[in-house]
Protein backbone atom coordinates (compact mmCIF):
# COMPACT_ATOMS: atom_id res chain seq x y z
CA UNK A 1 109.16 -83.88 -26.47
CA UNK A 2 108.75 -87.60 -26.09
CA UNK A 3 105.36 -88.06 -24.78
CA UNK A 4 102.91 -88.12 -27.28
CA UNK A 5 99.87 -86.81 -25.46
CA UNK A 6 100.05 -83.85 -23.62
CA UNK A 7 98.47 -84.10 -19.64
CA UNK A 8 95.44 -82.92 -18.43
CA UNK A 9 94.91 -78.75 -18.40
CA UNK A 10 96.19 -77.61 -14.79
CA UNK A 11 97.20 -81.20 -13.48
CA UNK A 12 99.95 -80.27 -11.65
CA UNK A 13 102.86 -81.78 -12.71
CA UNK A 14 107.51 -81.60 -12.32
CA UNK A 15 108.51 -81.47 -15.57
CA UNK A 16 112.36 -80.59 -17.25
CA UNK A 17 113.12 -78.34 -19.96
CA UNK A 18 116.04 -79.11 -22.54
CA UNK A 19 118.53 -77.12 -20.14
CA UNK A 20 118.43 -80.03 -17.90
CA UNK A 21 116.23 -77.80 -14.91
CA UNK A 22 113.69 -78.99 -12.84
CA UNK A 23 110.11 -77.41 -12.31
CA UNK A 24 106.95 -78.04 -10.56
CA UNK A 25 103.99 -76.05 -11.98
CA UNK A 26 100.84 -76.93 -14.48
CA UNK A 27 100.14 -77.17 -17.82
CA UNK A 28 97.88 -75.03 -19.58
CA UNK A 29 96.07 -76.37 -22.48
CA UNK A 30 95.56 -72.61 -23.81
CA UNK A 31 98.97 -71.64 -23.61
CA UNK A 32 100.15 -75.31 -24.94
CA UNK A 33 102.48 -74.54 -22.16
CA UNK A 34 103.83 -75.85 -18.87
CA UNK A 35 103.98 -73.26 -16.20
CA UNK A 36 106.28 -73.34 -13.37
CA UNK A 37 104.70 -72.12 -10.28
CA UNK A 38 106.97 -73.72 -7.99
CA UNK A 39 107.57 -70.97 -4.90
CA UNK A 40 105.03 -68.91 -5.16
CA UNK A 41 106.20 -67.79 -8.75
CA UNK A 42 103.90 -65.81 -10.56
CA UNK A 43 101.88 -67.80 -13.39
CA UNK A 44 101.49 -64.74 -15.42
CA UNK A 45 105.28 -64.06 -15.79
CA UNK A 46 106.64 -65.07 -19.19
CA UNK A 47 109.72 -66.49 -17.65
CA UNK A 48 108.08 -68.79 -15.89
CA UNK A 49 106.28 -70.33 -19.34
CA UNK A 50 107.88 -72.69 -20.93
CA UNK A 51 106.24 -74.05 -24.37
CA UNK A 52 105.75 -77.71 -25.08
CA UNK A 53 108.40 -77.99 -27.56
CA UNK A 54 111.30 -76.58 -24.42
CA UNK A 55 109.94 -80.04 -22.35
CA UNK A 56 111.70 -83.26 -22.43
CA UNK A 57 109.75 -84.62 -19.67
CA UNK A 58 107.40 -84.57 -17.27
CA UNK A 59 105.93 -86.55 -14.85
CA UNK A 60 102.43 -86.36 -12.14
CA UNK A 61 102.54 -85.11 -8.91
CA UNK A 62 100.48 -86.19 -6.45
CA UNK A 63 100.92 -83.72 -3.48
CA UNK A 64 98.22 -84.22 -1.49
CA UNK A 65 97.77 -88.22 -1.91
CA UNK A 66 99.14 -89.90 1.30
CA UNK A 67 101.62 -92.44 0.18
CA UNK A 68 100.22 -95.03 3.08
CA UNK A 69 96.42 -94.17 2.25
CA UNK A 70 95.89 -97.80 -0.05
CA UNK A 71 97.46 -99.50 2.99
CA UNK A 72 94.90 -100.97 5.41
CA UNK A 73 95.58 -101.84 8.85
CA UNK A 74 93.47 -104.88 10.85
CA UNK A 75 93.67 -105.09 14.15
């Protein structure tokens, strides 16, 4: 994996494993693993671990952040 520093334990995140899928899940600092919990998937199920070294990328999200919330409006 690219990134040298690994994110913040259970900042949820989209990340990509070397098959080319997509996920959205956390990592877990313990497990040195992302975990896809995208759907309701269980966190606890093995398939849905993926270790560090099975990432090529990953990336923030930011759910609950309204995309219009740094815009001010003056009437």
């Amino acid at each position: 994996m690219e990134n040298i520093s690994m994110p913040a334990d259970h900042t949820e995140l989209r990340f990509t494993d070397k098959d080319g899928n997509r996920h959205e899940g956390h990592y877990s600092k313990v497990l040195k693993s992302f975990v896809d919990t995208e759907g309701g998937k269980d966190p606890q199920d093995i398939n849905n671990i993926y270790q560090e070294y099975k990432i090529v990328d990953w990336e923030y999200l930011h759910k609950n952040k309204n995309p219009d919330s740094d815009i001010m409006v003056i009437l």
